[in-house]
Protein backbone atom coordinates (compact mmCIF):
# COMPACT_ATOMS: atom_id res chain seq x y z
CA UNK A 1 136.81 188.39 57.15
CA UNK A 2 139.71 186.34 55.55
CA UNK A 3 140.85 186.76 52.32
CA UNK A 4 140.88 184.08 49.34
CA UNK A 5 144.43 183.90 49.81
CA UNK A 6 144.26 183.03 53.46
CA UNK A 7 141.55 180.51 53.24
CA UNK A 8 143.60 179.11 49.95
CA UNK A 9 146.54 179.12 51.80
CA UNK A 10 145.14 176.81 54.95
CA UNK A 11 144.64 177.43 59.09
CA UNK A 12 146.49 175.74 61.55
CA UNK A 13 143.62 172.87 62.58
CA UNK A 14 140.73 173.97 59.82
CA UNK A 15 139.55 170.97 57.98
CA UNK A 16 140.80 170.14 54.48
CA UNK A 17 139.30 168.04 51.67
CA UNK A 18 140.86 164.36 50.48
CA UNK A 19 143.02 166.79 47.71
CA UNK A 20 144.39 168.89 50.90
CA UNK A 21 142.24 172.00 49.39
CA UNK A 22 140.46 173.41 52.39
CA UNK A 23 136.95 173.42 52.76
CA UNK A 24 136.14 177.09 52.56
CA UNK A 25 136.96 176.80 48.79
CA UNK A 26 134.19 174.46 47.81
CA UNK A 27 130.89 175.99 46.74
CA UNK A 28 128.29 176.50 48.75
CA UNK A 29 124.53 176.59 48.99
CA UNK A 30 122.56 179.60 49.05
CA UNK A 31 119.63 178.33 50.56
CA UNK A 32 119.03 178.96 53.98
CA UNK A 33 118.73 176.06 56.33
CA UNK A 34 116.01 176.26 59.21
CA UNK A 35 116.78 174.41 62.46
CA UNK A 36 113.32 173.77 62.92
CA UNK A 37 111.82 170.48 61.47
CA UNK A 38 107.41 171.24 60.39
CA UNK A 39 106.08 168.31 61.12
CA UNK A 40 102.56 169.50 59.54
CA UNK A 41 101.88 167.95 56.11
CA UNK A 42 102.47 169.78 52.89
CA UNK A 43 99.33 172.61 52.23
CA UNK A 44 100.16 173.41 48.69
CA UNK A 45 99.76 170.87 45.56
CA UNK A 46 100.98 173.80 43.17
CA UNK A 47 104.94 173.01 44.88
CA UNK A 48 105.11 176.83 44.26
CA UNK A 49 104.64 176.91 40.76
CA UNK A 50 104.41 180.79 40.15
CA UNK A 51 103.84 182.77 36.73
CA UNK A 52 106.50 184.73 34.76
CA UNK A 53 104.97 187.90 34.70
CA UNK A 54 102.14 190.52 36.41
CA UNK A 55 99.18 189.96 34.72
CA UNK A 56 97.42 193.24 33.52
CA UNK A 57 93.93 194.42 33.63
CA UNK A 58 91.56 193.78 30.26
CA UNK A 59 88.76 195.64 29.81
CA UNK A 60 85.32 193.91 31.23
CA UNK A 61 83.18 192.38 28.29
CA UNK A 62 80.41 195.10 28.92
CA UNK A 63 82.21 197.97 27.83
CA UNK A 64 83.53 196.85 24.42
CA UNK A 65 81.35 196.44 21.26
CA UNK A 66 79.88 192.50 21.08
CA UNK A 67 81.74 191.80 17.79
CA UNK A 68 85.00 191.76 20.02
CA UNK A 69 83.35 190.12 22.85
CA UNK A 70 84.49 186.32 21.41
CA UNK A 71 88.37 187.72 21.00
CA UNK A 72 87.73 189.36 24.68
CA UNK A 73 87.02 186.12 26.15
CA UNK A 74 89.80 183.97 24.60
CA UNK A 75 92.58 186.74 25.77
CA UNK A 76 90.34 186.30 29.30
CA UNK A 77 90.80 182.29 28.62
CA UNK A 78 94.71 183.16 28.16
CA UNK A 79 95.15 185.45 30.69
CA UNK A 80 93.73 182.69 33.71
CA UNK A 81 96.16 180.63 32.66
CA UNK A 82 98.92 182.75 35.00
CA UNK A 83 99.69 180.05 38.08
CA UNK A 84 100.84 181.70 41.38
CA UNK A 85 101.88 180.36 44.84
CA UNK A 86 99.18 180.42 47.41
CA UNK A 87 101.58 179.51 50.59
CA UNK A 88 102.25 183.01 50.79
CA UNK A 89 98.75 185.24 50.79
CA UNK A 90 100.57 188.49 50.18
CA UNK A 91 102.97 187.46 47.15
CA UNK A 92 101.49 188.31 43.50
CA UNK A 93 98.21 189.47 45.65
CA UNK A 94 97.26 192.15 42.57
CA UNK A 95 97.66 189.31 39.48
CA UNK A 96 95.80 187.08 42.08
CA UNK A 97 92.66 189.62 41.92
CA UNK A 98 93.44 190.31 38.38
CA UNK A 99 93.10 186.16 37.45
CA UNK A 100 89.82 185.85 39.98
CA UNK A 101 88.32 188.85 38.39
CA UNK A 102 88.67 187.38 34.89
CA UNK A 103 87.61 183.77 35.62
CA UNK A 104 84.20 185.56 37.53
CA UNK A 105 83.83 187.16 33.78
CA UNK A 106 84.04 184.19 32.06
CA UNK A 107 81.23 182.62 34.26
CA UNK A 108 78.66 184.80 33.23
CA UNK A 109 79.66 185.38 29.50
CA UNK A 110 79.50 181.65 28.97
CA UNK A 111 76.07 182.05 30.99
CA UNK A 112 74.41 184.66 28.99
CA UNK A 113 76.15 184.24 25.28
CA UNK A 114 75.30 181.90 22.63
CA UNK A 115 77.65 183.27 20.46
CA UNK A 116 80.48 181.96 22.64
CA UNK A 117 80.47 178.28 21.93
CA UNK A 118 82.35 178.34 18.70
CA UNK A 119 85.53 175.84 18.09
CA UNK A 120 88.25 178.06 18.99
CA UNK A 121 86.85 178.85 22.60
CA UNK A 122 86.34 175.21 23.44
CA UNK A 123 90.03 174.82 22.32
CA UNK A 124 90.72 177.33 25.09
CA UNK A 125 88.22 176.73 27.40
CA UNK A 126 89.32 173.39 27.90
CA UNK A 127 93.30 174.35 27.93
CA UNK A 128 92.93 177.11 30.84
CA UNK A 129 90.93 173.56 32.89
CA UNK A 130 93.64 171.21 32.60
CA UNK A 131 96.13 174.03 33.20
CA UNK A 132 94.36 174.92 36.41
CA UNK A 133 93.10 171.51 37.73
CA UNK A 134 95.57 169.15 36.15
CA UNK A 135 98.54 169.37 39.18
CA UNK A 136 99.94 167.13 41.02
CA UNK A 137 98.59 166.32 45.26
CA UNK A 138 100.76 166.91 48.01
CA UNK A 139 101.99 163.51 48.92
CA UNK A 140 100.43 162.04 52.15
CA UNK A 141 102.88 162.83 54.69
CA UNK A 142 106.24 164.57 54.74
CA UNK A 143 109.48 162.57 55.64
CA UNK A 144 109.38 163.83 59.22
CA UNK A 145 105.12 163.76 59.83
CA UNK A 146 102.27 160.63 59.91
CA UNK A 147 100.26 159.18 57.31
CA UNK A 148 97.16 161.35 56.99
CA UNK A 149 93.83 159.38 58.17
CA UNK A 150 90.81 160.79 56.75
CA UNK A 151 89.13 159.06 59.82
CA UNK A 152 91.15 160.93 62.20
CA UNK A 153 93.32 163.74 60.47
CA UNK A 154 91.80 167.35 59.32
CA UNK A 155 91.86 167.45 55.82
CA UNK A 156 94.70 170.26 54.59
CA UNK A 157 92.61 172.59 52.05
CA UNK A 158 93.63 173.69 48.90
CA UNK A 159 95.01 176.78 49.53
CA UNK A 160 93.95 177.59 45.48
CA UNK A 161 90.81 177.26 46.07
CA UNK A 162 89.98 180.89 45.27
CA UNK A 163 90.33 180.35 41.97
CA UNK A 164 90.23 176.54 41.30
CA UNK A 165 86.44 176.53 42.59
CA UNK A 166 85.55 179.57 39.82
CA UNK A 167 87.27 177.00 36.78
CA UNK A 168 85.35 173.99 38.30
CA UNK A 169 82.29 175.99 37.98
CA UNK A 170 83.39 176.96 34.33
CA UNK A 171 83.41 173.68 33.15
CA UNK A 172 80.37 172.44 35.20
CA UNK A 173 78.00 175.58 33.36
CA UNK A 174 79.93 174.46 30.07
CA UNK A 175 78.88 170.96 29.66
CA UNK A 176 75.00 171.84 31.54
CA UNK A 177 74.41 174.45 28.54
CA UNK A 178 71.76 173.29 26.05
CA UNK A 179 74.24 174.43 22.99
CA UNK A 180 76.83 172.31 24.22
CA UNK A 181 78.16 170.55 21.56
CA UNK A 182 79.35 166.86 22.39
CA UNK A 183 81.20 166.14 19.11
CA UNK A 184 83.22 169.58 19.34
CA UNK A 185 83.95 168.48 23.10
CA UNK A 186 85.31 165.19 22.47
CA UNK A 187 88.62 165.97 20.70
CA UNK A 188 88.89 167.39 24.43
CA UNK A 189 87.53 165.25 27.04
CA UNK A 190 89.17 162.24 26.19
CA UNK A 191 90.64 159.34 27.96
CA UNK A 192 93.28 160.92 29.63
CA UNK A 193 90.85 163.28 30.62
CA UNK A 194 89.17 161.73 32.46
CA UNK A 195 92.01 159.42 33.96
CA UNK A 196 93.44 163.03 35.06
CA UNK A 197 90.22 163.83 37.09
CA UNK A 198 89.44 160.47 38.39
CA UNK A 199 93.18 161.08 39.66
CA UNK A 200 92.14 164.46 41.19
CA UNK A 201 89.20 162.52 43.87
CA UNK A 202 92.56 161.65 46.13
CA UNK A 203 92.48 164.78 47.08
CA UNK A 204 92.05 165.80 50.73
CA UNK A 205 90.19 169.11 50.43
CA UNK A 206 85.90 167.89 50.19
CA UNK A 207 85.55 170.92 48.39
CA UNK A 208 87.11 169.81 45.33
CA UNK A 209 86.13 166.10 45.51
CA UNK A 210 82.02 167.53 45.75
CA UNK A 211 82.73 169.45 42.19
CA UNK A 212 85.01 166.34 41.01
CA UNK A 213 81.86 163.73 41.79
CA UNK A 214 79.20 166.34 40.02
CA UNK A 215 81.59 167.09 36.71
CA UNK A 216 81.88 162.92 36.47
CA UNK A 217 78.35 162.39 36.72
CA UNK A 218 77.51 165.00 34.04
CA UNK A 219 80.87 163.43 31.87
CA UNK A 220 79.12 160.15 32.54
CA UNK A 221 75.57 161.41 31.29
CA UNK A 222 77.02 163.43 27.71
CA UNK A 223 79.88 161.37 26.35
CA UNK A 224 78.11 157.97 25.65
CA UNK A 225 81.65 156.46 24.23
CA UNK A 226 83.21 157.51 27.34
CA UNK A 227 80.99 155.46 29.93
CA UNK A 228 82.23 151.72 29.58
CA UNK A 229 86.05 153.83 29.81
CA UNK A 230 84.63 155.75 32.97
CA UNK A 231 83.37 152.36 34.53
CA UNK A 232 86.47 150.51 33.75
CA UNK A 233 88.82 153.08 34.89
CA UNK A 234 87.00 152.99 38.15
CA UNK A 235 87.29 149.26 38.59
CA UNK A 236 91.35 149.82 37.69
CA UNK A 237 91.43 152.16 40.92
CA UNK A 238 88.90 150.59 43.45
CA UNK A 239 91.41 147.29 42.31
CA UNK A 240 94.47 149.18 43.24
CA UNK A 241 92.95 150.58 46.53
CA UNK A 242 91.84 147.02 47.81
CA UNK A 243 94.88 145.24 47.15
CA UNK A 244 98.12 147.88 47.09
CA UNK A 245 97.46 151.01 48.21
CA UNK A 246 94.96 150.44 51.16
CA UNK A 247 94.20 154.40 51.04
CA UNK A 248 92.71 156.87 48.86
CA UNK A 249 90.38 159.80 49.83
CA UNK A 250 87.86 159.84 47.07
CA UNK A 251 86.30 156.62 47.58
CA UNK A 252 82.93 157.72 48.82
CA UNK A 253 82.06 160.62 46.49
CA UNK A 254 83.15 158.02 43.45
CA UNK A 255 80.76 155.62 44.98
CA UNK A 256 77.90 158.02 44.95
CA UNK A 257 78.51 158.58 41.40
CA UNK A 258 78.41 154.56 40.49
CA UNK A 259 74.95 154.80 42.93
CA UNK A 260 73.37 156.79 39.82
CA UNK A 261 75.20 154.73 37.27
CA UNK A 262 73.77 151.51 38.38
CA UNK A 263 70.37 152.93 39.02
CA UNK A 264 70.45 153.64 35.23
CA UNK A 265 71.31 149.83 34.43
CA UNK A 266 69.08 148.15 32.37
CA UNK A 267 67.46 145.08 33.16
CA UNK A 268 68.40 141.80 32.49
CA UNK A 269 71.79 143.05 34.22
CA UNK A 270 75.03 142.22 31.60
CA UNK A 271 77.33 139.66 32.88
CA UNK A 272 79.95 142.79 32.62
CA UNK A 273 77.83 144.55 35.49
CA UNK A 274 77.51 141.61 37.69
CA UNK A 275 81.37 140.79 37.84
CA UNK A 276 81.61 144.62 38.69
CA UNK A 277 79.57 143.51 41.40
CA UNK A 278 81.55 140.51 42.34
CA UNK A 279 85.22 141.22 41.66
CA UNK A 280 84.88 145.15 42.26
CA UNK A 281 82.18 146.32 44.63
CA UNK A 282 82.21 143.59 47.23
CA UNK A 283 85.63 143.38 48.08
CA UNK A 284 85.82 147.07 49.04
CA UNK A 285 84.17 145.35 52.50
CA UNK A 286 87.74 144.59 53.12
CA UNK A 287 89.78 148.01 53.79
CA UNK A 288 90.17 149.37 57.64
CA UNK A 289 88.52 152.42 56.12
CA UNK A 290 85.31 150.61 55.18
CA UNK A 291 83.82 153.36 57.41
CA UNK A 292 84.10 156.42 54.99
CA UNK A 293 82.14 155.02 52.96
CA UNK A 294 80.05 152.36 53.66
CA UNK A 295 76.60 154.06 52.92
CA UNK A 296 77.20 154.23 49.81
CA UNK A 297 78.74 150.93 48.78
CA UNK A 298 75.40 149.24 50.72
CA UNK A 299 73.22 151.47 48.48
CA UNK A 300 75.34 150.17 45.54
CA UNK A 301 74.71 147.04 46.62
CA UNK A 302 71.30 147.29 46.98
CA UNK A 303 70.61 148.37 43.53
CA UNK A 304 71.89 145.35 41.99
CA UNK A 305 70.11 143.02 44.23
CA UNK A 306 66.87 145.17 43.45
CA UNK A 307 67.56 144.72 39.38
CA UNK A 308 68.69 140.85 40.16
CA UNK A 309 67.40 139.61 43.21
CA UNK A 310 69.37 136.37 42.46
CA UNK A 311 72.34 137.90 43.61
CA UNK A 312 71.49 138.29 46.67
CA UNK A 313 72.87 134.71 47.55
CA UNK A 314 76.48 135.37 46.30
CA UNK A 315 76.19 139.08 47.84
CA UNK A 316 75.14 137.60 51.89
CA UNK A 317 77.90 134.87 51.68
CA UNK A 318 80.71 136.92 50.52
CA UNK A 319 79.42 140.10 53.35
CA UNK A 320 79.06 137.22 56.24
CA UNK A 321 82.92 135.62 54.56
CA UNK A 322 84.80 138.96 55.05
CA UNK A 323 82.63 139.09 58.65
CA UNK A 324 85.06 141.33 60.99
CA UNK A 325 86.78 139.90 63.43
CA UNK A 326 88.13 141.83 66.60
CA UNK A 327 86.97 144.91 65.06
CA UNK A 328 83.62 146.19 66.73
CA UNK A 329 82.60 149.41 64.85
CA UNK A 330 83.25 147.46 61.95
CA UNK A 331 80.78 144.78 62.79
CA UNK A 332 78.28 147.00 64.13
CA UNK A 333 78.42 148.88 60.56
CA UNK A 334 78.08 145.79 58.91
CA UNK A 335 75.10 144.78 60.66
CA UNK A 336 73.55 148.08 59.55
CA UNK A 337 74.31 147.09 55.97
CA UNK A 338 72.93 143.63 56.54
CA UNK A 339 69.55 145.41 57.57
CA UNK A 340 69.60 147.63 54.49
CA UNK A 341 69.75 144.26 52.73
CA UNK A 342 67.24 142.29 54.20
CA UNK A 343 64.79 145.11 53.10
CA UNK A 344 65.49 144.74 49.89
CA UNK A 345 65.07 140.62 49.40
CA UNK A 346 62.05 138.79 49.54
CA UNK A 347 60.82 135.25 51.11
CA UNK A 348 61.88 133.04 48.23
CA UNK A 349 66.05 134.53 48.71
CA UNK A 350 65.74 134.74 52.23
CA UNK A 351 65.12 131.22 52.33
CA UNK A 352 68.40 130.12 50.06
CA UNK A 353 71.01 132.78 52.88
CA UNK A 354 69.10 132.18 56.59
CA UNK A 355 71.14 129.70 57.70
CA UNK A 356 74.50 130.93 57.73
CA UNK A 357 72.74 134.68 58.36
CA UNK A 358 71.60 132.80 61.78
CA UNK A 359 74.65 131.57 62.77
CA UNK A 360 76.02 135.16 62.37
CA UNK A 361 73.31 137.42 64.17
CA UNK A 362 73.34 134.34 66.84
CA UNK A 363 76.83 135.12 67.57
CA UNK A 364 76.42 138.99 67.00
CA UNK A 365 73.85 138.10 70.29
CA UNK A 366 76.16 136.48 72.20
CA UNK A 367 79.01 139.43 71.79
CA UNK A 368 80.86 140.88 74.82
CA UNK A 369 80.68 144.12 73.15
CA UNK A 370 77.08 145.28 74.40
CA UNK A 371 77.08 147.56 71.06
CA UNK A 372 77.41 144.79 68.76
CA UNK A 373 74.98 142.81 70.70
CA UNK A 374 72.45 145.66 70.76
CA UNK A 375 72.83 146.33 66.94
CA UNK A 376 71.95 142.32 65.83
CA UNK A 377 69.00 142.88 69.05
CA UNK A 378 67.57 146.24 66.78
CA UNK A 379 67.42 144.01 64.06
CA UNK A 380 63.51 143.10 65.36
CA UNK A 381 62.25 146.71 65.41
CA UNK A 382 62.26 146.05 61.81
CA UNK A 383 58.78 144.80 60.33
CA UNK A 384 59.98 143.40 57.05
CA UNK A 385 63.04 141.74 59.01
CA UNK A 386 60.80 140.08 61.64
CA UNK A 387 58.54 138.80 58.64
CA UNK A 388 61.17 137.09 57.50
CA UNK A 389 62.41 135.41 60.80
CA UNK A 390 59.18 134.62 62.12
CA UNK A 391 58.68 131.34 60.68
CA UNK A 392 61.89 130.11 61.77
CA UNK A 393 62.59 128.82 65.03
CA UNK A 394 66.76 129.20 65.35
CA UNK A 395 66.57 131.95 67.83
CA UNK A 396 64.36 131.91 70.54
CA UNK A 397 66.56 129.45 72.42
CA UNK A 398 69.77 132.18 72.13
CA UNK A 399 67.12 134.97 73.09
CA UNK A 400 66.71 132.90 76.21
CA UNK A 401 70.47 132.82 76.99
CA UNK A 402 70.62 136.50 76.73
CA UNK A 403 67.30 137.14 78.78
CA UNK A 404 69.40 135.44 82.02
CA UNK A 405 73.23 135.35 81.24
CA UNK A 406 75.06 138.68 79.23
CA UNK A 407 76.68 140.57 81.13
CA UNK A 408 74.76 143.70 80.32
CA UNK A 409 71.54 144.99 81.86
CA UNK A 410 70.30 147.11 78.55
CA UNK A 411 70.88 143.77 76.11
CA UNK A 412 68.91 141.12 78.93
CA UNK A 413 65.86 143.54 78.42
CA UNK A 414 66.13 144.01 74.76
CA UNK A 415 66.38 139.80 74.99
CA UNK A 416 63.13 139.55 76.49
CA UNK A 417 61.72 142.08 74.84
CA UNK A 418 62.59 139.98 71.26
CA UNK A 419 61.20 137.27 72.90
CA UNK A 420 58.30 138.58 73.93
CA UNK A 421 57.86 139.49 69.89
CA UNK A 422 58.37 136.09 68.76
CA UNK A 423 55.72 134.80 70.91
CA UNK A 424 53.05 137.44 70.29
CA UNK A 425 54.26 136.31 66.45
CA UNK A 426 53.56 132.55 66.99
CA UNK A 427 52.33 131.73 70.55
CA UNK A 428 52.33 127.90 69.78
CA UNK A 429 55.68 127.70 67.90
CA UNK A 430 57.25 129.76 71.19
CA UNK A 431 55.40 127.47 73.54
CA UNK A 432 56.95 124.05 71.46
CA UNK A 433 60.45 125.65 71.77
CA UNK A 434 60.28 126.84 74.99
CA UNK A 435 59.41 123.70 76.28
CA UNK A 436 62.08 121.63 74.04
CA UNK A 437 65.03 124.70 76.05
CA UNK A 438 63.64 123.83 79.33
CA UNK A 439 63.69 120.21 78.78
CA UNK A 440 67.51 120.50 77.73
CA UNK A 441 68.11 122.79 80.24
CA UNK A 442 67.33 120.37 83.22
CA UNK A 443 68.89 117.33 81.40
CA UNK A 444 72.15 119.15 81.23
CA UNK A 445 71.90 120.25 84.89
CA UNK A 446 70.70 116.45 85.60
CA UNK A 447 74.20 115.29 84.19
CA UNK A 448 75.90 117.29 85.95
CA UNK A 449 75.02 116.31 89.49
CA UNK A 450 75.32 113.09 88.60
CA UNK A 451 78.57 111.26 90.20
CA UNK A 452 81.12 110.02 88.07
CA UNK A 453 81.32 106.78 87.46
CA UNK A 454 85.38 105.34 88.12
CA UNK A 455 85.97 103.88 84.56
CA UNK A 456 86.28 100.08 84.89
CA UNK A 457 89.62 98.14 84.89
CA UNK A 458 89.59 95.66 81.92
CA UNK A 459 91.96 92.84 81.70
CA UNK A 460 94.43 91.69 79.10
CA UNK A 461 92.89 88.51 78.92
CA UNK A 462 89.30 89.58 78.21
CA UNK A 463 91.00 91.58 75.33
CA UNK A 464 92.25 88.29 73.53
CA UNK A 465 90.52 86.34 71.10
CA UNK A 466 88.27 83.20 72.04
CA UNK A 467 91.24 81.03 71.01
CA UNK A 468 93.67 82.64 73.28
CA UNK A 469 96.35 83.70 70.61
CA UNK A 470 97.31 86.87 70.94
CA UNK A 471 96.84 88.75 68.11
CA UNK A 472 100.06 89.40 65.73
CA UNK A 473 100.82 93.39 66.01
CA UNK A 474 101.28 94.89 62.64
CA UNK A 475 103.50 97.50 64.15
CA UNK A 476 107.10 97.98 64.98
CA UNK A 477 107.86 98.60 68.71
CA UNK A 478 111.62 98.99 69.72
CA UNK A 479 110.86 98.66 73.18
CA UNK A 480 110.20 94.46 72.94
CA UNK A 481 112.92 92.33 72.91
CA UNK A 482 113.75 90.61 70.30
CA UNK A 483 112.22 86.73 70.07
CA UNK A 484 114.63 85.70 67.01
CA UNK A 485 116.73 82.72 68.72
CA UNK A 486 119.73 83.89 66.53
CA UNK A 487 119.33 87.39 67.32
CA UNK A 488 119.40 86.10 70.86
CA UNK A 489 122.78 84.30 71.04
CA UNK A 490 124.46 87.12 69.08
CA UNK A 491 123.44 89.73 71.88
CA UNK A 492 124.21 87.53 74.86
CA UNK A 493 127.80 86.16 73.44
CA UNK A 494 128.85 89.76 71.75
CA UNK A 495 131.99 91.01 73.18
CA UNK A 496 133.28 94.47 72.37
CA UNK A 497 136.19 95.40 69.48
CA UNK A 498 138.69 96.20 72.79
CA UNK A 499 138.11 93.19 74.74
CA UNK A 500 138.98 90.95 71.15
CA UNK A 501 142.30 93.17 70.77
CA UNK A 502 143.57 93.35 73.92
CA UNK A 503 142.85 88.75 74.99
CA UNK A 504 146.34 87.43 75.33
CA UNK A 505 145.31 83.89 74.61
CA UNK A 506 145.05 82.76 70.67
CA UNK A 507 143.76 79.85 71.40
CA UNK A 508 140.90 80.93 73.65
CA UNK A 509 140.73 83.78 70.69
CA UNK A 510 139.65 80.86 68.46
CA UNK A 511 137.04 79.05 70.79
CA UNK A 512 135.87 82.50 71.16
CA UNK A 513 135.50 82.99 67.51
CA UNK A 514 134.00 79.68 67.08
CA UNK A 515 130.86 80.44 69.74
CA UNK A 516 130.04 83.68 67.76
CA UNK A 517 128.90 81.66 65.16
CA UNK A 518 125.31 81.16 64.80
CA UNK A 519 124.16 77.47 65.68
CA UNK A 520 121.73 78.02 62.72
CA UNK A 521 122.50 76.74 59.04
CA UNK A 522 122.85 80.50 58.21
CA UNK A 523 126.52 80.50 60.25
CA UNK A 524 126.35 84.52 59.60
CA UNK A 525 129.53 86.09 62.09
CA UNK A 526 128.67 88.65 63.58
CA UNK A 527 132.58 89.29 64.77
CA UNK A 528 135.64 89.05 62.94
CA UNK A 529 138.99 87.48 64.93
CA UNK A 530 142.30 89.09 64.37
């Protein structure tokens, strides 16, 4: 190995820096470099946070005296506060015990003891949850991987979860106790709170987004000044999802949550719920990922139109406006939602939405895609749906068309099998429009054996007026000559700029001169002798 003094003093052909120093003198990193590129996304949200120090064992709370019980829990309380890297199961694996151990403690203390609630525990109580939950996600992919798609992609777990699923269970046993005391909790579960969990339902583990959607609900339910917060925070990130990021994972389990909201609405609905509705809830038909969770945005949905059945006029036109196009699973989900719909409106609405619902299911009918046909087809095993339809007379005639032309065997039987409903329904009605299809049906095969007729040759004259002036043309058209005598004799005597330079006779320069003259009273030149 060389010296300093070698590598000061320079190799014959080793590199050298702009200053002539070589290279070997500048510092150098410590940290290894791996040849090998992981392509799998990160697993860890903690970015291997990892405590200071080994945590030691405290005594249990059933072998010390209860006067020291509340003191034993807050040093418990302190002690889960330790952090430690979970990408590496055998680092810290003792202080890992140590941490579950105490947090299993706390779960039945705060159980079985009334004496616990007092000031200085929910102080700590609540400090060891936002230490624990409170972190920040692993970002979505890693410079070198894909975008995770919670359509596609297995979710990475939170490799935590060991001891993050004991505090969520903390806090949910907390705020369920009958001595929990809302005014003491409130200096704590404020609005950044809240913001902080609603931030935690991006994350990809279901584990932690099934706790995240039950501690909301019961937030929701205890801190009355905290719900028109809750509900606006929500709108601020279905907003962003909609129209910026286009992704987030938590979209479903938040939904459920707004399902029991809105069943608690009361009635007359607030103008502030029904814009939730409008601006909020019925754009989220837009996303790619309307899949996740379209159960429960139609359930959603439902209960508004169930508290306001008014609304279901704006809520069919803005579903049938964002109608998918080239996107088949999409459709056939949103024909499922358009059933769930249709249940829940009654004669009087259907009445004010049928016609541009028709136009929709007609071409649902007529789809290539033999599941989207199928789905608008099912539509008619419904009772309340066919009580609807039966009075109207739109589709029959499309029911026909299917019967004889799709492509597909199962959707021609389900055709005549819809038709054969509609006329047990309404025997005379289906006889009327039956006969009305067939009649159409031959005229347009009448018209088109007939021969066609060579279009007759009309004359210019039959096209003028009984006087026999032609009418004057309004318009423009450079290819007619002009009819202006003046304009005339300046074309036919016009001679170009060469031919006036180069004639050798003055004289005959003159005459020439005189000729391009107009013989009008105007005498405008239109050439200039030299």
């Amino acid at each position: 190995m060389k010296s300093p003094k070698e590598s000061a003093s320079g190799v014959a052909g080793s590199p050298t820096s702009p200053s002539g120093k070589g290279i070997s003198l500048t510092p150098k990193s410590e940290i290894p470099i791996k040849n090998t590129i992981n392509l799998r996304r990160s697993a860890s949200s903690r970015f291997h946070e990892k405590s200071s120090s080994e945590l030691q064992q405290i005594p249990a709370f059933n072998v010390v005296p209860p006067e020291e019980r509340p003191n034993l829990l807050l040093l418990k309380l302190k002690q889960c506060c330790a952090l430690f890297d979970f990408s590496d199961s055998e680092a810290d694996s003792k202080s890992k015990s140590i941490k579950r151990e105490a947090l299993l403690q706390c779960v039945d203390y705060l159980s079985s003891s009334k004496d616990a609630y007092t000031e200085a525990v929910y102080e700590a109580l609540f400090e060891m949850i936002s230490i624990n939950l409170f972190r920040p996600l692993p970002p979505r992919m890693n410079p070198y991987g894909v975008m995770y798609d919670p359509e596609e992609d297995e979710p990475i777990l939170e490799p935590a979860w060991l001891h993050i699923q004991i505090v969520y269970e903390i806090l949910l046993r907390f705020i369920d106790s009958p001595i929990f005391n809302t005014h003491i909790a409130k200096a704590f579960v404020d609005q950044k709170f809240v913001l902080q969990l609603l931030d935690l339902f991006d994350s990809e583990d279901p584990r932690e987004r099934d706790y995240l959607k039950t501690t909301l609900h019961r937030i929701y339910g205890k801190f009355i000044a905290l719900r028109g917060f809750i509900r606006t925070a929500i709108k601020d990130l279905f907003c962003t999802f909609v129209y910026e990021s286009y992704q987030h994972n938590g979209v479903s389990e938040i939904l459920e949550v707004l399902g029991s909201i809105i069943n608690g609405f009361a009635v007359p609905l607030k103008d502030e719920h029904k814009q939730f509705l409008v601006k909020v809830l019925l754009p989220l038909h837009k996303p790619k990922s309307y899949s996740v969770y379209c159960s429960h945005l139609g359930y959603c949905i439902t209960q508004f139109i169930e508290k306001d059945p008014t609304l279901s006029d704006v809520v069919f036109k803005t579903v049938l406006r964002m109608w998918p196009v080239g996107n088949s699973q999409k459709e056939v989900l949103f024909l499922y939602e358009i059933e769930d719909l249709l249940n829940s409106i009654g004669e009087e609405q259907f009445m004010r939405i049928y016609i541009p619902l028709f136009k929709q299911i007609t071409k649902c009918f007529n789809s290539e895609h033999f599941q989207v046909a199928e789905r608008a087809l099912l539509l008619w095993s419904n009772d309340h749906v066919v009580s609807l339809v039966s009075s109207k007379t739109c589709l029959p005639n499309v029911l026909y068309e299917n019967s004889n032309n799709h492509w597909n065997k199962s959707i021609r039987s389900l055709s005549f099998s819809s038709l054969k409903l509609f006329m047990d329904i309404d025997v005379e009605t289906f006889n009327r429009i039956s006969d009305q299809y067939k009649e159409r049906k031959t005229n347009k095969i009448t018209e088109e054996k007939k021969p066609q007729q060579p279009r007759p040759i009309t004359s210019n004259i039959s096209a003028l007026p009984e006087n026999g002036e032609k009418p004057i043309s309004m318009i423009r058209r450079k290819s007619l000559l002009p009819v202006d005598p003046s304009t005339i004799a300046a074309l036919s005597n016009h001679r170009s700029l060469e031919g006036l330079v180069h004639s050798g006779d003055g004289d005959h320069d003159a005459e020439e001169t005189e000729m391009l003259y107009d013989s009008s009273e105007s005498k405008v030149p239109v050439a200039i002798s030299q």
